[in-house]
PDB file of N, CA and C in Angstrom:
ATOM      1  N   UNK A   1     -40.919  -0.500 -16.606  1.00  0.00           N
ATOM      2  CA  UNK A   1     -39.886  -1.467 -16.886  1.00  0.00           C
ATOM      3  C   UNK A   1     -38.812  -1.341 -15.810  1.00  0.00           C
ATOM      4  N   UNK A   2     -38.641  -2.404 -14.968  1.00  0.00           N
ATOM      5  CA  UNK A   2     -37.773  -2.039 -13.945  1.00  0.00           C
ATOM      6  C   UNK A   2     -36.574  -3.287 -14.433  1.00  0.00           C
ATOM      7  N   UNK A   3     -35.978  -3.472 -15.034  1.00  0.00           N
ATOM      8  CA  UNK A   3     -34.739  -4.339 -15.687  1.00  0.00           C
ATOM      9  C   UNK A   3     -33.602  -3.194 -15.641  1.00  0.00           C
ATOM     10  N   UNK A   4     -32.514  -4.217 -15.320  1.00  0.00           N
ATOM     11  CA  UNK A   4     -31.218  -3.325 -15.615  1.00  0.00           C
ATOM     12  C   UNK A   4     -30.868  -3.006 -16.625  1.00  0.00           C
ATOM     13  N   UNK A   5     -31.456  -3.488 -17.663  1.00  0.00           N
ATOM     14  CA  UNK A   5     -31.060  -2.768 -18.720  1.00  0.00           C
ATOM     15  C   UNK A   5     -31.654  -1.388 -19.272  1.00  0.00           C
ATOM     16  N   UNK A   6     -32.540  -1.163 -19.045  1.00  0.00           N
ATOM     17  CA  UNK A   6     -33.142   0.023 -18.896  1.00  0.00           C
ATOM     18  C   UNK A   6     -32.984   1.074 -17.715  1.00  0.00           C
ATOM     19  N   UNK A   7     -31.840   0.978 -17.082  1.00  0.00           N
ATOM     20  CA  UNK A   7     -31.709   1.950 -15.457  1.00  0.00           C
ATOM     21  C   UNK A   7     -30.402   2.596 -16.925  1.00  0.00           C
ATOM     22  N   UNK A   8     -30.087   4.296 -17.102  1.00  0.00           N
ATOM     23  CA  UNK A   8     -29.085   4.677 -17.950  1.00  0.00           C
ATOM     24  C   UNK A   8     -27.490   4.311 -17.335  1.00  0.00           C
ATOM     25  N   UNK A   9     -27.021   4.331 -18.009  1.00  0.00           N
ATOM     26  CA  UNK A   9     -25.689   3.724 -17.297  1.00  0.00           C
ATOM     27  C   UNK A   9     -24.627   4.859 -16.115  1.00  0.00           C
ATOM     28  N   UNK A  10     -24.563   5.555 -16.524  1.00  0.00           N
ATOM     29  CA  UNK A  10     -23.714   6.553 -15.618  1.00  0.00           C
ATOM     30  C   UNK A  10     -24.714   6.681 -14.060  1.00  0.00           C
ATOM     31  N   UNK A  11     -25.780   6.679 -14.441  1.00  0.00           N
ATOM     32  CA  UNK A  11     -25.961   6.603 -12.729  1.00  0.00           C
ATOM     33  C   UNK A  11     -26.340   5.261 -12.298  1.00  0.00           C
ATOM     34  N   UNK A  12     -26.248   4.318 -12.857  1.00  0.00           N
ATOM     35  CA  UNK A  12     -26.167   2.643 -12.735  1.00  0.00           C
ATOM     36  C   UNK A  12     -24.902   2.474 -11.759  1.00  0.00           C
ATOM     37  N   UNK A  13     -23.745   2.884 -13.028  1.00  0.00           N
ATOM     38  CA  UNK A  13     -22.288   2.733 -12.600  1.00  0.00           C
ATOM     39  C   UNK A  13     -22.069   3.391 -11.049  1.00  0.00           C
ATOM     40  N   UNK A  14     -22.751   4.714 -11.105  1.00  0.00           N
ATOM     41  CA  UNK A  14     -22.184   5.195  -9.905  1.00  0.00           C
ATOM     42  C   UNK A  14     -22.855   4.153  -8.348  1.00  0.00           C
ATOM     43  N   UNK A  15     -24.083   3.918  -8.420  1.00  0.00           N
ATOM     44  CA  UNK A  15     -24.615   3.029  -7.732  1.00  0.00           C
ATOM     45  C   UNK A  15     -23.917   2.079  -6.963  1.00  0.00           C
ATOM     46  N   UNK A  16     -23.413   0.699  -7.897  1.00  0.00           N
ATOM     47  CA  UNK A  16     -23.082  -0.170  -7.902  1.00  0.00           C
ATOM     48  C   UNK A  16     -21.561  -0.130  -7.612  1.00  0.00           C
ATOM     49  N   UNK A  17     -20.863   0.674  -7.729  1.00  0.00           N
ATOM     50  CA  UNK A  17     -19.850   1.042  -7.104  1.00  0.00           C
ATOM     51  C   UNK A  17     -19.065  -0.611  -6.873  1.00  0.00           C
ATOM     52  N   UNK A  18     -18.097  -1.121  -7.243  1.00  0.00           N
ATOM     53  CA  UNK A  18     -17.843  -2.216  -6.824  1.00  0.00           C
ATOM     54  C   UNK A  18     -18.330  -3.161  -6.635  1.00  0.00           C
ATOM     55  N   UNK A  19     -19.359  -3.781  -5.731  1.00  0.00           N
ATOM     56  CA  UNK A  19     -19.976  -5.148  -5.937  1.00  0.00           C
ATOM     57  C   UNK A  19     -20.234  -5.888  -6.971  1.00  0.00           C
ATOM     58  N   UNK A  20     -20.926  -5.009  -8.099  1.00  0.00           N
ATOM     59  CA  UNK A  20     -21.294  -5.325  -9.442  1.00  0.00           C
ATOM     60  C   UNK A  20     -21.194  -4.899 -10.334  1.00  0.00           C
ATOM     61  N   UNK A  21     -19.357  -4.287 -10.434  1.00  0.00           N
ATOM     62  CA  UNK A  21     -19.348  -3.693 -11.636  1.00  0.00           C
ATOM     63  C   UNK A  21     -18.726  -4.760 -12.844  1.00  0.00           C
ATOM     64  N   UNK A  22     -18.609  -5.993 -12.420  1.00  0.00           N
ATOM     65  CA  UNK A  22     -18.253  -7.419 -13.536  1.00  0.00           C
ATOM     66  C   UNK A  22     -19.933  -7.233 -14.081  1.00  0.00           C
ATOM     67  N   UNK A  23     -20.901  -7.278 -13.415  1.00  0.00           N
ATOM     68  CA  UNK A  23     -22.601  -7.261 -13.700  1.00  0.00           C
ATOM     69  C   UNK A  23     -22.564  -5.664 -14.724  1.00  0.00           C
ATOM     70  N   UNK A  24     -22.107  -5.136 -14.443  1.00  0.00           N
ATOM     71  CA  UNK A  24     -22.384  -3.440 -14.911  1.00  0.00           C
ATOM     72  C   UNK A  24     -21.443  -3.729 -16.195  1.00  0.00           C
ATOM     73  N   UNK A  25     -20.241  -3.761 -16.124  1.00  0.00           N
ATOM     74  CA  UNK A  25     -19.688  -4.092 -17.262  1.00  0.00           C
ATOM     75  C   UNK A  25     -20.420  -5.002 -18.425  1.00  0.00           C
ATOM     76  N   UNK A  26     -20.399  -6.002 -17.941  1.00  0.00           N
ATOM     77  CA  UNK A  26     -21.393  -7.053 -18.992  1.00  0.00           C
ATOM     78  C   UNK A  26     -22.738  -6.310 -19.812  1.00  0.00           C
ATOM     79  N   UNK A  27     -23.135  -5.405 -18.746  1.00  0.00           N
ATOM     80  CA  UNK A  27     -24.524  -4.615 -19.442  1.00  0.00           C
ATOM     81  C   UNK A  27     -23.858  -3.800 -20.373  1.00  0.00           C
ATOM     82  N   UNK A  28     -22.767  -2.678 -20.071  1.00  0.00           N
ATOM     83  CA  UNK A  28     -22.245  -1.465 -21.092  1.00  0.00           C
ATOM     84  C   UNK A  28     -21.629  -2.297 -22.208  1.00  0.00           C
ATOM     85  N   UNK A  29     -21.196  -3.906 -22.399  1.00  0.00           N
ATOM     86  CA  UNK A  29     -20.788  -4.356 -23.382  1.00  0.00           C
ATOM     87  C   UNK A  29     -22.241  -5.111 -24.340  1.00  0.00           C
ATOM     88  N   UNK A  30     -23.268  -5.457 -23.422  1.00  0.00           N
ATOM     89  CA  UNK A  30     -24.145  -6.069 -24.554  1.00  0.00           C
ATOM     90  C   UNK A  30     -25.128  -4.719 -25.081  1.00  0.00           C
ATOM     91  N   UNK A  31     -24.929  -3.637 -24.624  1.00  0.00           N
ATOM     92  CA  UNK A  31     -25.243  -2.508 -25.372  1.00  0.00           C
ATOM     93  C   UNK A  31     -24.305  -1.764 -25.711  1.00  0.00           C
ATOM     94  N   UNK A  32     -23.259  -2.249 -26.059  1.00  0.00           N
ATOM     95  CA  UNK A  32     -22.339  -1.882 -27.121  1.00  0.00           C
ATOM     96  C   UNK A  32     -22.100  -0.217 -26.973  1.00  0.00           C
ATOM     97  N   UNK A  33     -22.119   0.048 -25.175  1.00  0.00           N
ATOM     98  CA  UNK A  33     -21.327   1.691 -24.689  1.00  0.00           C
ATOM     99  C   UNK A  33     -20.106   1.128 -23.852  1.00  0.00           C
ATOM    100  N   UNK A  34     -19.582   0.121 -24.048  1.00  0.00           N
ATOM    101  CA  UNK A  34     -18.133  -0.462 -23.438  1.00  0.00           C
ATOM    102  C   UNK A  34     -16.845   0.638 -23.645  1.00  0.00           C
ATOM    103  N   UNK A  35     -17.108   0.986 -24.980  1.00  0.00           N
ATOM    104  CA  UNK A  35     -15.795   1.758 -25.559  1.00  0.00           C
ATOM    105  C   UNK A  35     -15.960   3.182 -24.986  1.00  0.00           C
ATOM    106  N   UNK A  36     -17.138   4.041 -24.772  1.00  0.00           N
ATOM    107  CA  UNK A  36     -17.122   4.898 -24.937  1.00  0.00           C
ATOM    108  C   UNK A  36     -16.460   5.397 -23.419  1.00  0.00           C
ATOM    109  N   UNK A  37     -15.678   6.734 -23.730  1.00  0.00           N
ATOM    110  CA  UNK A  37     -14.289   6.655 -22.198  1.00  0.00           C
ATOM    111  C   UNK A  37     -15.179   7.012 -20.978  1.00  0.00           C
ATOM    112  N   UNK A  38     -16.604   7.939 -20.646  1.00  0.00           N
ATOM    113  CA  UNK A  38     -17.348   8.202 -19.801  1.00  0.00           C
ATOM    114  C   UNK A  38     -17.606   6.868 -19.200  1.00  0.00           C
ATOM    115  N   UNK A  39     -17.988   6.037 -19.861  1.00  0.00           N
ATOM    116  CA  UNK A  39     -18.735   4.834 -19.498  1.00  0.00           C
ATOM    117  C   UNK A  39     -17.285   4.091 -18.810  1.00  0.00           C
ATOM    118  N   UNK A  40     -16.232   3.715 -19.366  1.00  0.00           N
ATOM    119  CA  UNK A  40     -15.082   3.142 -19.265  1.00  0.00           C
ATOM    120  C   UNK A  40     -14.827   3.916 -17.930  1.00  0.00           C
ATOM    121  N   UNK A  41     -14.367   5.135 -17.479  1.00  0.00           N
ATOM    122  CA  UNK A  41     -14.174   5.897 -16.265  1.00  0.00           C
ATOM    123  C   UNK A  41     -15.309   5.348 -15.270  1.00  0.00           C
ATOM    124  N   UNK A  42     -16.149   5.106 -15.525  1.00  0.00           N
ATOM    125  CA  UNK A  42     -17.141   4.970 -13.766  1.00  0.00           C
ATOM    126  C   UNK A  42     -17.061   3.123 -13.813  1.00  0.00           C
ATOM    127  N   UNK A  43     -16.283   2.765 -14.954  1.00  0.00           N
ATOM    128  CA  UNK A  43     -16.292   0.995 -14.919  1.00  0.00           C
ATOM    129  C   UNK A  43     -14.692   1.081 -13.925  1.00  0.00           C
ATOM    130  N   UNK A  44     -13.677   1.881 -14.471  1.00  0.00           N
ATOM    131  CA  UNK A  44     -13.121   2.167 -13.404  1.00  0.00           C
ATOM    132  C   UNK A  44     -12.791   2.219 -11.972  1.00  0.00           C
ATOM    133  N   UNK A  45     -13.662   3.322 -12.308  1.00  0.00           N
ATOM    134  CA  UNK A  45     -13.925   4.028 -10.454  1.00  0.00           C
ATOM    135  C   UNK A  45     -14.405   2.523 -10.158  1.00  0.00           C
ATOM    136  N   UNK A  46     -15.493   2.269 -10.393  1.00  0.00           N
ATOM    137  CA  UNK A  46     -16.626   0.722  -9.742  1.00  0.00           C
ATOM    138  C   UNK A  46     -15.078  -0.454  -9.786  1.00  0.00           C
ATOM    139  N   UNK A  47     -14.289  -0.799 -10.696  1.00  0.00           N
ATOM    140  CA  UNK A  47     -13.586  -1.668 -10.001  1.00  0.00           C
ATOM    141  C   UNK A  47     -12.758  -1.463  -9.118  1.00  0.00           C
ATOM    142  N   UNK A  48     -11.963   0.015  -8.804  1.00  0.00           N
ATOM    143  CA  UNK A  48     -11.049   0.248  -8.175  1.00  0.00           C
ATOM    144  C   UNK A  48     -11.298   0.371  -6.329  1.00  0.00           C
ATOM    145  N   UNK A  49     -13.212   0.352  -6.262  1.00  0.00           N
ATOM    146  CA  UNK A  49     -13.641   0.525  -5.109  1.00  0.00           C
ATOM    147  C   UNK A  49     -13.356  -0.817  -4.425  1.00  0.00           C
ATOM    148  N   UNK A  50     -12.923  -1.539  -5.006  1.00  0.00           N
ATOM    149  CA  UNK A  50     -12.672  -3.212  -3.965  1.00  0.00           C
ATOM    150  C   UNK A  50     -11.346  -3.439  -4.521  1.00  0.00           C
ATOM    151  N   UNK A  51     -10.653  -3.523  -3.876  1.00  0.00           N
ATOM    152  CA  UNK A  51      -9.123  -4.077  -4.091  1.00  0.00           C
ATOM    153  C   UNK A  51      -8.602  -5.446  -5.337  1.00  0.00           C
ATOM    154  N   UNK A  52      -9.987  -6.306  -5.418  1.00  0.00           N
ATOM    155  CA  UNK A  52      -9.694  -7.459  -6.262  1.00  0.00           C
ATOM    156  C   UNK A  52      -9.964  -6.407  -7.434  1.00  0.00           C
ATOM    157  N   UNK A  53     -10.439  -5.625  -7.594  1.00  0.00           N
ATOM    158  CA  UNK A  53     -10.820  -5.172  -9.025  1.00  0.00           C
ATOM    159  C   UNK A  53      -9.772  -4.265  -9.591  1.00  0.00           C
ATOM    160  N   UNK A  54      -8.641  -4.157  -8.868  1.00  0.00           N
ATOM    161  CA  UNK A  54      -7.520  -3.370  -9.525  1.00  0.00           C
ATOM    162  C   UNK A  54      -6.949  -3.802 -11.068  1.00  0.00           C
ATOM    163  N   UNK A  55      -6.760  -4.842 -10.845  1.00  0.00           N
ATOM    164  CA  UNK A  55      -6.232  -5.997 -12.139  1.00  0.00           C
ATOM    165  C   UNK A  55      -7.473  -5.686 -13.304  1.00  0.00           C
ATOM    166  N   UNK A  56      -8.995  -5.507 -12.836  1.00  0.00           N
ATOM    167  CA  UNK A  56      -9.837  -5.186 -13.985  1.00  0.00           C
ATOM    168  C   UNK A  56      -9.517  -3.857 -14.893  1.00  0.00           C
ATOM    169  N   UNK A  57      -9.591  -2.883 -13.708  1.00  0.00           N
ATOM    170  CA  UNK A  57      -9.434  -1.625 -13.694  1.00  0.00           C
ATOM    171  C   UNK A  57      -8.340  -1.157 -14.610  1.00  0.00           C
ATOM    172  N   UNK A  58      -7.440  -1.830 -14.556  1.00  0.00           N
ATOM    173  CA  UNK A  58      -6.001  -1.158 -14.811  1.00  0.00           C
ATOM    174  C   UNK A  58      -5.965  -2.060 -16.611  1.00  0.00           C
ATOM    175  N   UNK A  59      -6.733  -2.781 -16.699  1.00  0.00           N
ATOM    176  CA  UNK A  59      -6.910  -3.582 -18.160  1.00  0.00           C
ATOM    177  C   UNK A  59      -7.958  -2.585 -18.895  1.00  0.00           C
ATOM    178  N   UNK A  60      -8.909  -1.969 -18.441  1.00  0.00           N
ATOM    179  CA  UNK A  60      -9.830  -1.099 -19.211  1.00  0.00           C
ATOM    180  C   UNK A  60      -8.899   0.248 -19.111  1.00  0.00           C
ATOM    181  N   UNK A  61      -8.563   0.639 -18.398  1.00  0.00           N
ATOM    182  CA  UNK A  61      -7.380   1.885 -18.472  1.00  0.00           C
ATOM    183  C   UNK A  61      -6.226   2.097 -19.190  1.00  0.00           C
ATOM    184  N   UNK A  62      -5.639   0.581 -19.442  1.00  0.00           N
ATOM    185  CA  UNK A  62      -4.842   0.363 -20.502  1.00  0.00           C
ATOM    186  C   UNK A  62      -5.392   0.506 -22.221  1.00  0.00           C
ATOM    187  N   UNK A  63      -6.669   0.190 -22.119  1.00  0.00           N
ATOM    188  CA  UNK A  63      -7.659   0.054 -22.916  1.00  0.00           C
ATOM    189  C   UNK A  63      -7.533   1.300 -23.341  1.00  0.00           C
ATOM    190  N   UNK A  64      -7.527   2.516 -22.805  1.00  0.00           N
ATOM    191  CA  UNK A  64      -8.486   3.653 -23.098  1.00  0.00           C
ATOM    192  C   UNK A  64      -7.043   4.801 -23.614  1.00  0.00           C
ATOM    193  N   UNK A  65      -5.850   4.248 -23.611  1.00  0.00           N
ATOM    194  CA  UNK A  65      -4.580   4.952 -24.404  1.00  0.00           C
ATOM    195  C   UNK A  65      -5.110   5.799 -25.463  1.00  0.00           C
ATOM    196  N   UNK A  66      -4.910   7.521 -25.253  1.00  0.00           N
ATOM    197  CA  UNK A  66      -5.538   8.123 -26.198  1.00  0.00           C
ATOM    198  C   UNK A  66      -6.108   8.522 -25.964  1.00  0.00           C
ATOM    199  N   UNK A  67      -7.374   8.230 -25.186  1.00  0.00           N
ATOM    200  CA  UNK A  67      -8.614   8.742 -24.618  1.00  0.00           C
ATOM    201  C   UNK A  67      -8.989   8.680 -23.244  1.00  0.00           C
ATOM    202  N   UNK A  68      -7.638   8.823 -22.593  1.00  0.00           N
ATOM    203  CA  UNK A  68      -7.584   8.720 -21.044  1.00  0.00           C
ATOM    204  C   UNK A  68      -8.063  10.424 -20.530  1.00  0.00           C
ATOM    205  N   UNK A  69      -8.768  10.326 -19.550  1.00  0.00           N
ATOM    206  CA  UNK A  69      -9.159  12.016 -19.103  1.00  0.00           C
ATOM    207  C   UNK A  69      -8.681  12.024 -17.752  1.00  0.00           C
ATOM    208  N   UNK A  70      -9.057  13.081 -17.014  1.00  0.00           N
ATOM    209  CA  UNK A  70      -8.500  13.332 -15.622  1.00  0.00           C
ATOM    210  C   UNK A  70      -9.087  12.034 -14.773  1.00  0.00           C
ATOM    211  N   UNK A  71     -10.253  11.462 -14.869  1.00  0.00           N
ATOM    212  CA  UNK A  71     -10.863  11.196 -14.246  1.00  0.00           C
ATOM    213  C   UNK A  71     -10.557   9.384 -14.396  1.00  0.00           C
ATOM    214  N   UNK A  72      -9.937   9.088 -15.514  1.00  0.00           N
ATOM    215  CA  UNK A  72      -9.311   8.007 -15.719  1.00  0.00           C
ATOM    216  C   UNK A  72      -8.185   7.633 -14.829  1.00  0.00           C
ATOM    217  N   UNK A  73      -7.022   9.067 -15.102  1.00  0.00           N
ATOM    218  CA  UNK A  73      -5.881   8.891 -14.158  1.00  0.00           C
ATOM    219  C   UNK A  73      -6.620   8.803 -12.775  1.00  0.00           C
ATOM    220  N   UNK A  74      -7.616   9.705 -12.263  1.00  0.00           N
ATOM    221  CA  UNK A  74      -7.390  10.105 -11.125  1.00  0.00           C
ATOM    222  C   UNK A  74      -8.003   8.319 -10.189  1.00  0.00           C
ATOM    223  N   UNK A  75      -9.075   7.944 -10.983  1.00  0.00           N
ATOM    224  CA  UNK A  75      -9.306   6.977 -10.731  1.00  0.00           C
ATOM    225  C   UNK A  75      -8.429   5.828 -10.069  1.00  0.00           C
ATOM    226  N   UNK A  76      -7.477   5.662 -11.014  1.00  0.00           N
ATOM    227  CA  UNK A  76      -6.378   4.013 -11.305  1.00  0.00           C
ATOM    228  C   UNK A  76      -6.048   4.999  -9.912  1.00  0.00           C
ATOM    229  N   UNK A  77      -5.114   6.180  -9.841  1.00  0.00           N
ATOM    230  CA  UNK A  77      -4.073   6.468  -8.967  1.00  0.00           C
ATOM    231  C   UNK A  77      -4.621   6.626  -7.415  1.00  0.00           C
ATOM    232  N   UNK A  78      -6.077   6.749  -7.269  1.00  0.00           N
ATOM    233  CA  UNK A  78      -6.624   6.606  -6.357  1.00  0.00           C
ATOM    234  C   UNK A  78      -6.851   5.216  -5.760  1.00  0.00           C
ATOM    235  N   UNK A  79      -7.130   4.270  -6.747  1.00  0.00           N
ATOM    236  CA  UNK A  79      -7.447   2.954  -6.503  1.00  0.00           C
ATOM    237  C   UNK A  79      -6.360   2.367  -5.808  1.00  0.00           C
ATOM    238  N   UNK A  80      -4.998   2.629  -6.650  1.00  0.00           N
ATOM    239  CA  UNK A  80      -3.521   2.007  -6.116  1.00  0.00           C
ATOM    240  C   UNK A  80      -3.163   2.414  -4.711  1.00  0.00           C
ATOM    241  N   UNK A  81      -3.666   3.599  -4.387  1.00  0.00           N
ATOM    242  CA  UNK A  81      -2.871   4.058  -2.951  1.00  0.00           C
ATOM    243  C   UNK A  81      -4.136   3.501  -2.027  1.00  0.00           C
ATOM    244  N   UNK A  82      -5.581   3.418  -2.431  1.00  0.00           N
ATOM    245  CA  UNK A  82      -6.164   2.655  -1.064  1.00  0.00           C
ATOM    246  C   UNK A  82      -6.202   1.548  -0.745  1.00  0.00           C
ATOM    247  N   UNK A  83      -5.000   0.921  -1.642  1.00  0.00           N
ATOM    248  CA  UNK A  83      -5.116  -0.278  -1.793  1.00  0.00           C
ATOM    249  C   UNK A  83      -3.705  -1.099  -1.207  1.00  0.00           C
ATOM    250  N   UNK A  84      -3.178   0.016  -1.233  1.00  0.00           N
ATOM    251  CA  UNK A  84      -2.258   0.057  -0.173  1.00  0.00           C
ATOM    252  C   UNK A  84      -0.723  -0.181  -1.610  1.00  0.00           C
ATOM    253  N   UNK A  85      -0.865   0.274  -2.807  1.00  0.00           N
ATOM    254  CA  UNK A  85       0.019   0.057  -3.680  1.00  0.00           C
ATOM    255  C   UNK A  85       0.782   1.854  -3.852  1.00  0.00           C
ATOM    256  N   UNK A  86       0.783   2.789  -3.171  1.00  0.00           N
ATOM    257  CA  UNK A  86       1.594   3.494  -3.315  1.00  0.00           C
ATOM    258  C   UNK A  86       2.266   3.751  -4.472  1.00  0.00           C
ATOM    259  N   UNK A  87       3.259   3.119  -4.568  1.00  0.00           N
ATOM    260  CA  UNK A  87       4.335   3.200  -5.552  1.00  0.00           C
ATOM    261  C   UNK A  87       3.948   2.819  -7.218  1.00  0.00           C
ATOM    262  N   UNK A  88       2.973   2.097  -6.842  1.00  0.00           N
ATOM    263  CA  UNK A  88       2.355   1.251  -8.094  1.00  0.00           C
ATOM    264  C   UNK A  88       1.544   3.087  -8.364  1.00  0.00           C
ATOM    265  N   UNK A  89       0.944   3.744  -7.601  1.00  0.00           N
ATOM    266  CA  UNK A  89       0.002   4.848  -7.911  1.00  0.00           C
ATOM    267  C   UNK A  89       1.134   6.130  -8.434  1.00  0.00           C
ATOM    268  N   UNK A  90       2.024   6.062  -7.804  1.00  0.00           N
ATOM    269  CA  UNK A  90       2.766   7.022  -8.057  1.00  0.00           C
ATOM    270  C   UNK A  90       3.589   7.139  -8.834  1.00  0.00           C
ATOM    271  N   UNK A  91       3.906   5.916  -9.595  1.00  0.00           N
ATOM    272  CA  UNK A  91       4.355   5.674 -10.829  1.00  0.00           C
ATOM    273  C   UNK A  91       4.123   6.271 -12.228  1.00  0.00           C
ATOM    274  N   UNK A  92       2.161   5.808 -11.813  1.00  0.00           N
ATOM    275  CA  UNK A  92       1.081   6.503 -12.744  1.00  0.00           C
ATOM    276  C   UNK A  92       1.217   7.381 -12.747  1.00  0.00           C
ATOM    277  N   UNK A  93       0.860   8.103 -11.405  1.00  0.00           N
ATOM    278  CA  UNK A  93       1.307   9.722 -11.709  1.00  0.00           C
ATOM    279  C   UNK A  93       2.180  10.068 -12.337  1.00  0.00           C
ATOM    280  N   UNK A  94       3.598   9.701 -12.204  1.00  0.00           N
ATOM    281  CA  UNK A  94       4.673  10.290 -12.837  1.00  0.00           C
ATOM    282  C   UNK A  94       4.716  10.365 -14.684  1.00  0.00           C
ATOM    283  N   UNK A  95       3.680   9.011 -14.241  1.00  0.00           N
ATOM    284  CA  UNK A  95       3.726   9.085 -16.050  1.00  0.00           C
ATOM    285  C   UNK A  95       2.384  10.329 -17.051  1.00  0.00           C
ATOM    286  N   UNK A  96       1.692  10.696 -16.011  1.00  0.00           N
ATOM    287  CA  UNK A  96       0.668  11.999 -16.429  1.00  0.00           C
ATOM    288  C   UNK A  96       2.304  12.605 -17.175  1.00  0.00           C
ATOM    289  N   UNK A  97       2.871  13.201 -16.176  1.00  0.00           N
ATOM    290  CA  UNK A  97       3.673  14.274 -16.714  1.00  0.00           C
ATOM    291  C   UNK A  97       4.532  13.591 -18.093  1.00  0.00           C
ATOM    292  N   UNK A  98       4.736  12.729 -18.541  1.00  0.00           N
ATOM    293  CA  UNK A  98       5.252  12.143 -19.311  1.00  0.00           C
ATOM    294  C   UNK A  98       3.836  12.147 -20.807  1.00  0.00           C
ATOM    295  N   UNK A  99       2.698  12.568 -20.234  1.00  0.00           N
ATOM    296  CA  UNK A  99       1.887  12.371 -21.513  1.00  0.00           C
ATOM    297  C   UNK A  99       1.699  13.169 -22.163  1.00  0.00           C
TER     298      UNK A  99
END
């Protein structure tokens, strides 16, 4: 069976890295692993790798209040500074220490 829906998702996500993580997303939601924060972190990382996907990124991260891990922050705050948003990243940071 070579369908995307059958490739497991965490090494899907890592793959696809940006180009198709609107495609990757759509899959972790019609199999109903959207919520879960592993899956949510590499939907992350995959939007934050292209600059238009910050605005995605930062809506599933908002999403995940509560169940944010290192790899959540480190994600968004990585995404913002290659993206040339600095201040927007360092904001985030400031607010780790605030959590």
């Amino acid at each position: 069976m070579n369908t995307l829906e059958s490739i497991p998702g965490p090494p899907l996500l890592t793959v696809c890295r940006g180009g198709g993580a609107a495609l990757i997303h759509a899959v972790a939601v019609m199999r109903g692993v959207d919520h879960m924060p592993y899956v949510v972190n590499a939907l992350i990382d995959a939007y934050v790798s292209h600059g238009d996907g910050l605005v995605d990124a930062r809506r599933l991260f908002e999403a995940l209040e509560g169940r944010r891990t290192a790899a959540s922050w480190t994600s968004m705050i990585a995404g913002y500074v290659r993206w040339g948003q600095e201040n927007t990243g360092l904001q985030l940071f400031q607010n780790i220490i605030q959590v």
